[in-house]
N, C-alpha and C. Protein backbone atom coordinates (compact mmCIF):
# COMPACT_ATOMS: atom_id res chain seq x y z
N UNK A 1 0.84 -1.18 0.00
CA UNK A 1 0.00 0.00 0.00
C UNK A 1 0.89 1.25 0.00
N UNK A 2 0.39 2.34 -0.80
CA UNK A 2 1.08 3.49 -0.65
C UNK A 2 0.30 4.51 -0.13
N UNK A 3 0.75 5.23 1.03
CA UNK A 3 0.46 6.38 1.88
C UNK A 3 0.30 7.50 1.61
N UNK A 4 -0.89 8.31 0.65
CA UNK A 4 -0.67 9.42 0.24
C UNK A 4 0.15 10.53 1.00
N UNK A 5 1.00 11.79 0.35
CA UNK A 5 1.95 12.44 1.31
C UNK A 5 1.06 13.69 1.76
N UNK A 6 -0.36 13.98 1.00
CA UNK A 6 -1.29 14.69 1.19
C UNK A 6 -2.14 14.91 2.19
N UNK A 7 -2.96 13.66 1.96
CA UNK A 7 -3.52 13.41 3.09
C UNK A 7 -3.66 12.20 3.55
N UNK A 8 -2.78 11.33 3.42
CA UNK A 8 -2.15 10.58 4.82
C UNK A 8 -2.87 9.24 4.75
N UNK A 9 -3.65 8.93 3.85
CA UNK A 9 -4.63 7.77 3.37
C UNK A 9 -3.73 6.81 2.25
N UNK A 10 -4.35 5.03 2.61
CA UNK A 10 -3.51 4.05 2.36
C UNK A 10 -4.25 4.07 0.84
N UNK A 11 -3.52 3.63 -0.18
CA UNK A 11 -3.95 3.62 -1.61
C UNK A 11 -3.52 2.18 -1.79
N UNK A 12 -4.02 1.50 -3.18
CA UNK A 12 -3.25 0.53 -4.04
C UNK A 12 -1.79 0.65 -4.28
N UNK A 13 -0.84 0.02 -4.33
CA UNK A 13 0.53 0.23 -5.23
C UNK A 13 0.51 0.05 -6.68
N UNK A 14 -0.59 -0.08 -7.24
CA UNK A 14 -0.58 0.12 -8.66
C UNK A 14 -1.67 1.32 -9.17
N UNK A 15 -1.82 2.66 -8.46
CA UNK A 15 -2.67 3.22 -8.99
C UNK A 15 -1.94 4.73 -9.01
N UNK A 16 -1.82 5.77 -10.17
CA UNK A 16 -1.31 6.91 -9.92
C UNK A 16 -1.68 8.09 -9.25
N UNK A 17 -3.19 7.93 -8.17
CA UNK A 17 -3.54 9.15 -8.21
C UNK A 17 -4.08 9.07 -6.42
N UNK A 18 -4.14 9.48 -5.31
CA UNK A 18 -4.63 9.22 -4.46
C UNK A 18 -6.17 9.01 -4.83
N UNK A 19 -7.19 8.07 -3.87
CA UNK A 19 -8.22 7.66 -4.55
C UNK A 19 -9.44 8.80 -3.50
N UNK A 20 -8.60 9.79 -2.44
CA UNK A 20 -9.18 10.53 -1.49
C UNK A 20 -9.29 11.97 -2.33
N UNK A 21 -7.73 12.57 -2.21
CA UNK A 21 -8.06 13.56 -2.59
C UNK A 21 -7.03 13.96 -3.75
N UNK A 22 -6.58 13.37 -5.05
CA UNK A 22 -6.46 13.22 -6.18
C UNK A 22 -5.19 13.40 -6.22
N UNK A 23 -4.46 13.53 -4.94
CA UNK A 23 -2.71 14.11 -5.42
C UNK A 23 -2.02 12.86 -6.07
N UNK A 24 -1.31 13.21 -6.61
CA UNK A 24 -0.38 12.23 -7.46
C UNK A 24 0.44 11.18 -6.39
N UNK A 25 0.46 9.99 -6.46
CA UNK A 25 1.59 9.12 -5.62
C UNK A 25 2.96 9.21 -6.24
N UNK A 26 3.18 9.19 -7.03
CA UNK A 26 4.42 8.86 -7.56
C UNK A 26 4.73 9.70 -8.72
N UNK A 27 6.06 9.93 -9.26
CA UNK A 27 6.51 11.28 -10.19
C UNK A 27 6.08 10.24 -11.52
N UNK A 28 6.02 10.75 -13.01
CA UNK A 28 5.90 10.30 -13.60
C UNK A 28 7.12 9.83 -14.51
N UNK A 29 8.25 9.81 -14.29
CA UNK A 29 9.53 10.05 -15.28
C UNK A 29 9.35 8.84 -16.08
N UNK A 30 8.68 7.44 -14.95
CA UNK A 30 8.73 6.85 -15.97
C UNK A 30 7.70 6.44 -17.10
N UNK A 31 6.77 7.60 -16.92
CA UNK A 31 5.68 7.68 -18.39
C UNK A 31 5.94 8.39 -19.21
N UNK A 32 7.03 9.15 -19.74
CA UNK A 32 7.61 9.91 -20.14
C UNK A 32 6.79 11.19 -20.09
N UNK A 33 6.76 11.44 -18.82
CA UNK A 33 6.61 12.93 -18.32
C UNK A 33 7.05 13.51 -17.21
N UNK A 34 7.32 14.20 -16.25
CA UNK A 34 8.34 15.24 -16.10
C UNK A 34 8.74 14.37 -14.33
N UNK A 35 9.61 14.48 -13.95
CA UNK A 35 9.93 14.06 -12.51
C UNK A 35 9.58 14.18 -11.96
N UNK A 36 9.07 15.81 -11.38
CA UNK A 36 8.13 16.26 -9.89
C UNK A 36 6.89 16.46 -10.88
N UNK A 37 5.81 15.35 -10.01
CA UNK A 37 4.21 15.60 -10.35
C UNK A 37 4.10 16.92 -9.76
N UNK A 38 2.44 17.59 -10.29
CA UNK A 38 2.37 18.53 -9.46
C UNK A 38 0.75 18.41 -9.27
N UNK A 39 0.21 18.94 -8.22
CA UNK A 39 -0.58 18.41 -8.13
C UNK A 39 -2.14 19.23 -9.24
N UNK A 40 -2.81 19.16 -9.73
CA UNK A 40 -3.92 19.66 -10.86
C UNK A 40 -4.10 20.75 -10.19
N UNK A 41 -4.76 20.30 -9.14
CA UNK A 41 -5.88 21.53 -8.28
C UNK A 41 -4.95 22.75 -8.09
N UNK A 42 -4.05 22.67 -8.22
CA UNK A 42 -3.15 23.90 -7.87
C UNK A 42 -3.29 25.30 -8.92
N UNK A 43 -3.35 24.56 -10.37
CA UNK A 43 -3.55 25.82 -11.63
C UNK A 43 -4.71 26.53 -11.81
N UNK A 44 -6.21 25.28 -10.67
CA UNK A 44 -7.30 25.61 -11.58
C UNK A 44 -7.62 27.32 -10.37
N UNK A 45 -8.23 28.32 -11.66
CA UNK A 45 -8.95 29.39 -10.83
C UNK A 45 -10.15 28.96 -10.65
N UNK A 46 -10.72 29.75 -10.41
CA UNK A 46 -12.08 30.06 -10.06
C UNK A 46 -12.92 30.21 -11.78
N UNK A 47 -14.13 29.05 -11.55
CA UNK A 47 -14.83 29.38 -12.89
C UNK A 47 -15.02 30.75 -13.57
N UNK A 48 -14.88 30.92 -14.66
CA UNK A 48 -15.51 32.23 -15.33
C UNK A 48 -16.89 32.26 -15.73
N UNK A 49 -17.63 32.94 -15.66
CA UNK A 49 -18.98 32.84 -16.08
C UNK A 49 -18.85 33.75 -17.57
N UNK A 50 -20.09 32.77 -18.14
CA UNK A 50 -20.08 33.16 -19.65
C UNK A 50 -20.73 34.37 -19.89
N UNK A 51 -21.32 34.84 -18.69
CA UNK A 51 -22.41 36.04 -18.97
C UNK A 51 -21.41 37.47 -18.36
N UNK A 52 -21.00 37.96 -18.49
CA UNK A 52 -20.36 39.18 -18.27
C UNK A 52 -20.60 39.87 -18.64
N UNK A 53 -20.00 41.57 -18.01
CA UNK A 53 -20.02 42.37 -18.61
C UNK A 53 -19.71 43.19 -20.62
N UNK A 54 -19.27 42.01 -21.23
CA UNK A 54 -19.36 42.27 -22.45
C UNK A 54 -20.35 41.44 -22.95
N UNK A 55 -20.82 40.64 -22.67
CA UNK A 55 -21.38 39.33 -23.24
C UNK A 55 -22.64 39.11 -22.86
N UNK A 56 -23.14 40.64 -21.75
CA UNK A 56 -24.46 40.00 -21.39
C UNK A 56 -25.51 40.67 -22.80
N UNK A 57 -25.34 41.96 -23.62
CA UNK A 57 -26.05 42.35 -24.25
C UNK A 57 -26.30 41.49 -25.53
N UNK A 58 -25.13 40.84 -26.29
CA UNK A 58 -25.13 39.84 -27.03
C UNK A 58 -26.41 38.52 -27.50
N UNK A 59 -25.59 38.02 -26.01
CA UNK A 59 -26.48 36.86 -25.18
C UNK A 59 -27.97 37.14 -25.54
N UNK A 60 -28.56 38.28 -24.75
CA UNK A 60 -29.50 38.53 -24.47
C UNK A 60 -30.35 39.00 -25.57
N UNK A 61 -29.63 39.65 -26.55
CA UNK A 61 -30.05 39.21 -28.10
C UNK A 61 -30.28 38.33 -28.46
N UNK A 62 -29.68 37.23 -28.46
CA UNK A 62 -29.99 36.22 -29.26
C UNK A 62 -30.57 35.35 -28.41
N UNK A 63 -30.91 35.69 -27.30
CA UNK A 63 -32.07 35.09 -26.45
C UNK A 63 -33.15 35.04 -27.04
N UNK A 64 -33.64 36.56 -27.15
CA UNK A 64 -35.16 37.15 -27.67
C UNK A 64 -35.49 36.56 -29.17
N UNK A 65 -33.80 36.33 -29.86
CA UNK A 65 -34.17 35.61 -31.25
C UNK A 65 -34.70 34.53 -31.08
N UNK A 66 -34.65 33.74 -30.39
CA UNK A 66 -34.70 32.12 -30.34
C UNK A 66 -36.18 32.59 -29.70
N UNK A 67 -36.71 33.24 -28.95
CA UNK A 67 -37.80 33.23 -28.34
C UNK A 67 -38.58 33.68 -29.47
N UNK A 68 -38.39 34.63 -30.23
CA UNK A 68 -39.22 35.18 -31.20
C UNK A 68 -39.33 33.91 -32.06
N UNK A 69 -38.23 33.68 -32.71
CA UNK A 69 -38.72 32.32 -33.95
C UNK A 69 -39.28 31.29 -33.08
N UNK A 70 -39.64 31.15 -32.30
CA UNK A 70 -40.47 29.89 -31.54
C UNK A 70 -41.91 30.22 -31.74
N UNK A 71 -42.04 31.86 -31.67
CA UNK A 71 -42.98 32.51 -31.62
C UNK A 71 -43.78 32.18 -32.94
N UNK A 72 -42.68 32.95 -33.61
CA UNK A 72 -43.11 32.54 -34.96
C UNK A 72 -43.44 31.34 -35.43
N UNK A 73 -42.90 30.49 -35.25
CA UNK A 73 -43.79 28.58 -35.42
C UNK A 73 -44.97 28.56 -34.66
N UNK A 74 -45.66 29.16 -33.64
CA UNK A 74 -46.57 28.89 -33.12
C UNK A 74 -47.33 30.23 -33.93
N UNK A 75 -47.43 30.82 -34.05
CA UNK A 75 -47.79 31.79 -35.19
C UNK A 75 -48.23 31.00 -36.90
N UNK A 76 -47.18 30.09 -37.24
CA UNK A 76 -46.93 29.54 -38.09
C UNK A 76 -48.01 28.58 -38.25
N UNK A 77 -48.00 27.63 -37.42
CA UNK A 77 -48.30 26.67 -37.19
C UNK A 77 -49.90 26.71 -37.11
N UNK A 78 -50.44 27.45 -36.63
CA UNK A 78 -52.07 28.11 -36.37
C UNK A 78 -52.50 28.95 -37.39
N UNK A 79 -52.24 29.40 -37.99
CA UNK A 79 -52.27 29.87 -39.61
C UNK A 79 -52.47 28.91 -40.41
N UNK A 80 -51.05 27.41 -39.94
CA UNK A 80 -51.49 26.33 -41.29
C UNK A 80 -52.70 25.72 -41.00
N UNK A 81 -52.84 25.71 -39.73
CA UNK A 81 -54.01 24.59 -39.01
C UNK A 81 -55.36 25.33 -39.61
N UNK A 82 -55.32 26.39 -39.77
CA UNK A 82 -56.48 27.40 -39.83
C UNK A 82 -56.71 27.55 -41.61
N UNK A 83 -55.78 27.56 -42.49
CA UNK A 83 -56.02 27.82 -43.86
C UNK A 83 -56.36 26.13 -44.29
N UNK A 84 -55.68 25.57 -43.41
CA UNK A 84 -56.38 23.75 -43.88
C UNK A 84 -57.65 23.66 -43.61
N UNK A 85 -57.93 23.91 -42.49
CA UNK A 85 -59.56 24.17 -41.96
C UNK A 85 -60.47 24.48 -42.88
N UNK A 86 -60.41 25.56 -43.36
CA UNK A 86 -60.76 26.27 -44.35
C UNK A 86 -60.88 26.18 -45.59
N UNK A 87 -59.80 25.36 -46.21
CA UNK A 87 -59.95 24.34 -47.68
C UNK A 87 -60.91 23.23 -47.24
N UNK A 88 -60.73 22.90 -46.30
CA UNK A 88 -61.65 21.46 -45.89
C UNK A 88 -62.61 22.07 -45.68
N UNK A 89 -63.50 23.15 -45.80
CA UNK A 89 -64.91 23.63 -45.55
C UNK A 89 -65.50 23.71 -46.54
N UNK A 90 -65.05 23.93 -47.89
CA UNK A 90 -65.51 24.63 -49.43
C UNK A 90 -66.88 23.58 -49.79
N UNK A 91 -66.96 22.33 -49.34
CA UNK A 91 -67.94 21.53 -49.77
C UNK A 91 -68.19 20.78 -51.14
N UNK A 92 -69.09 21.15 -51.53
CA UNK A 92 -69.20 20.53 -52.86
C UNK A 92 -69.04 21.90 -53.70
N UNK A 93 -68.76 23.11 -53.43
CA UNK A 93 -69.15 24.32 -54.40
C UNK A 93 -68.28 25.55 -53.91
N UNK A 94 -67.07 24.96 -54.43
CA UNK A 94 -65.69 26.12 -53.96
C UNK A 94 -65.44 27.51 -54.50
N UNK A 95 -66.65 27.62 -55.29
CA UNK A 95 -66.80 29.37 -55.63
C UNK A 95 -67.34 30.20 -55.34
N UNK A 96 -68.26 29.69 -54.31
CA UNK A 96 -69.24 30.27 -53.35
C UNK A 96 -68.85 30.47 -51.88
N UNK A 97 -67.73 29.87 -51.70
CA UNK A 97 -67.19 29.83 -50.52
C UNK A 97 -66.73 31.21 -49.87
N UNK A 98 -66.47 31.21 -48.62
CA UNK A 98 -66.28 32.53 -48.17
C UNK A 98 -64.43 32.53 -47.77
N UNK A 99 -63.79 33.32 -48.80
CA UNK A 99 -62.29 33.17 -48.47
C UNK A 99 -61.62 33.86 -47.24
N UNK A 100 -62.63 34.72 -46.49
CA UNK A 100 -61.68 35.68 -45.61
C UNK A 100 -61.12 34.96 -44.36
N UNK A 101 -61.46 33.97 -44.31
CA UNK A 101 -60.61 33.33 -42.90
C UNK A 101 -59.17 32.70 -43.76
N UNK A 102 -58.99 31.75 -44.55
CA UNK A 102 -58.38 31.66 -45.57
C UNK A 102 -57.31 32.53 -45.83
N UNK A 103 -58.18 34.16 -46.32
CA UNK A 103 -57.08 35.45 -46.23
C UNK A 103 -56.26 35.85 -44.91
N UNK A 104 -57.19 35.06 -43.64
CA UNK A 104 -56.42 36.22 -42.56
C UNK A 104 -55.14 34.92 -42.06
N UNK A 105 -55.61 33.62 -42.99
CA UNK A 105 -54.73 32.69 -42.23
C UNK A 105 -53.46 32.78 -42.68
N UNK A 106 -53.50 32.87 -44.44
CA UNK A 106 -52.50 33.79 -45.14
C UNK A 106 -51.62 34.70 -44.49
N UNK A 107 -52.39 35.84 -44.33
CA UNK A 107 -51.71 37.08 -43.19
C UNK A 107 -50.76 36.48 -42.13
N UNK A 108 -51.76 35.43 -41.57
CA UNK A 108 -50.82 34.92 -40.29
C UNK A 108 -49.72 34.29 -40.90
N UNK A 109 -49.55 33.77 -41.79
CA UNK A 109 -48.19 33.14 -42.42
C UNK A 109 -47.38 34.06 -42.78
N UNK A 110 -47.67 34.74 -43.87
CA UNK A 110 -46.63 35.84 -44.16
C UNK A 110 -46.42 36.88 -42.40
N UNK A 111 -47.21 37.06 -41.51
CA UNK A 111 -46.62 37.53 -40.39
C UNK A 111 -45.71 36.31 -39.63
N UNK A 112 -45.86 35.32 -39.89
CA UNK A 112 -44.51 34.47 -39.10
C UNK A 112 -43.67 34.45 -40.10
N UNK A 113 -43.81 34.82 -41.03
CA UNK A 113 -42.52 34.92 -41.83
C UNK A 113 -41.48 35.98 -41.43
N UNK A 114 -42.47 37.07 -41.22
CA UNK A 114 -41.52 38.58 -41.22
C UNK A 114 -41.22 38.57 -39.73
N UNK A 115 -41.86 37.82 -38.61
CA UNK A 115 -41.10 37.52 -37.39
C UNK A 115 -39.77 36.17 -37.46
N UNK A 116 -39.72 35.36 -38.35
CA UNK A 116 -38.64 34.31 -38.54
C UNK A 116 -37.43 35.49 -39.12
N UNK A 117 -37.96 36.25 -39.87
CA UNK A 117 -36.79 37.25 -40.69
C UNK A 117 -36.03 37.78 -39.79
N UNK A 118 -37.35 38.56 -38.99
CA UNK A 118 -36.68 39.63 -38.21
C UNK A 118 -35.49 38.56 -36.99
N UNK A 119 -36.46 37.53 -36.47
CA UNK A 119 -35.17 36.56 -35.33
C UNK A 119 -34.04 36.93 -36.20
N UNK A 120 -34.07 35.99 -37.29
CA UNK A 120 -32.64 35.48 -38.11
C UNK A 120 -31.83 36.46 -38.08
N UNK A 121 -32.25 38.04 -38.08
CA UNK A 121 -31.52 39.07 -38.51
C UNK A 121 -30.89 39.88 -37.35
N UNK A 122 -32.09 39.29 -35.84
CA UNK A 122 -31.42 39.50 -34.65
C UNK A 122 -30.36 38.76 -34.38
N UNK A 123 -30.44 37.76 -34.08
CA UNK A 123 -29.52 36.11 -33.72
C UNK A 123 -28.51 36.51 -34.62
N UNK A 124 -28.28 37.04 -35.70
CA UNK A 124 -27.12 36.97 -36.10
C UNK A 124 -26.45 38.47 -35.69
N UNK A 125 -27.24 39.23 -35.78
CA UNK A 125 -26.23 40.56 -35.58
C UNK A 125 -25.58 40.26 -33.62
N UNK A 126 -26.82 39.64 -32.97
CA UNK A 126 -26.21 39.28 -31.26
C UNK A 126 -24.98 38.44 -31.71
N UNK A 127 -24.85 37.84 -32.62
CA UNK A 127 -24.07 36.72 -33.09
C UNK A 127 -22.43 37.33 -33.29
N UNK A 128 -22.77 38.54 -34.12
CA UNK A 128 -21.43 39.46 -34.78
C UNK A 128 -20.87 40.11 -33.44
N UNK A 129 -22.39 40.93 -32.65
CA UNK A 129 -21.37 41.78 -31.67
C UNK A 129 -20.84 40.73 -30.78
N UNK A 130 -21.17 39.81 -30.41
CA UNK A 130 -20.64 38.63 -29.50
C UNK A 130 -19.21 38.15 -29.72
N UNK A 131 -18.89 38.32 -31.27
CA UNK A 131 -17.73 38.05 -31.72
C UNK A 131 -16.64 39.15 -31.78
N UNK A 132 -17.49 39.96 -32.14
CA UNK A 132 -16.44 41.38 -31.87
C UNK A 132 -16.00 41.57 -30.67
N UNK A 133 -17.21 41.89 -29.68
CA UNK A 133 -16.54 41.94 -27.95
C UNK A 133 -15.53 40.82 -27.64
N UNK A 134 -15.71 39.59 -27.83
CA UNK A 134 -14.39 39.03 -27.97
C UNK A 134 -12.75 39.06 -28.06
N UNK A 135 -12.94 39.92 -29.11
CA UNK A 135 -11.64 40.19 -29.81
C UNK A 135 -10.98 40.96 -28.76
């Protein structure tokens, strides 16, 4: 058994890493890497968060995009349900029929269109300044 020098706990003799609290048992020279292990935990900082001060306006753009084109499919989606409806009503005598639900279901399509536009055109510009603040 080997005695971690860390914290003081009995390990395997065939394992490289304490199994308590992760310090290295033994140097590695002979894995062809460097003589004195060191131990990981020592380099890591403290997480960064992705939302910061450059990155929260971005973000938060292309939040509202993704929320809007969702919008827009449910927009979308009730328009198609509604202009199908509406072909399926004509009966036996489709020239007599009354088109204005038809027209407004239309409307509703071309309006989820010009809300899918407008996302795409948000999401990408949050997209550019996201990349610029970067730099």
């Amino acid at each position: 058994m080997t005695r971690c020098s860390r914290c003081g706990n009995d390990n395997p003799d065939h394992i490289l890493y304490c199994g308590f609290c992760s310090a290295p048992l033994r140097s590695f020279s002979g894995y062809g890497g460097t003589s004195q292990a060191q131990y990981p935990g020592e380099s890591i900082t403290r997480p960064q968060s992705l939302i910061n001060d450059q990155t929260r306006v971005p973000i938060l753009l292309m939040v509202i995009a993704v929320v809007m084109a969702i919008a827009g499919g449910v927009v979308y989606s009730a328009a198609w349900a509604s202009a199908f409806n509406e072909v399926g009503d004509f009966g036996n005598d489709p020239f007599n029929s009354d088109f204005s639900d038809f027209n407004a279901a239309m409307a509703m399509m071309f309006a989820a269109y010009a809300i899918w536009a407008f996302s795409g055109v948000l999401f990408v510009g949050g997209l550019i300044l996201l990349v610029m603040k970067s730099m």
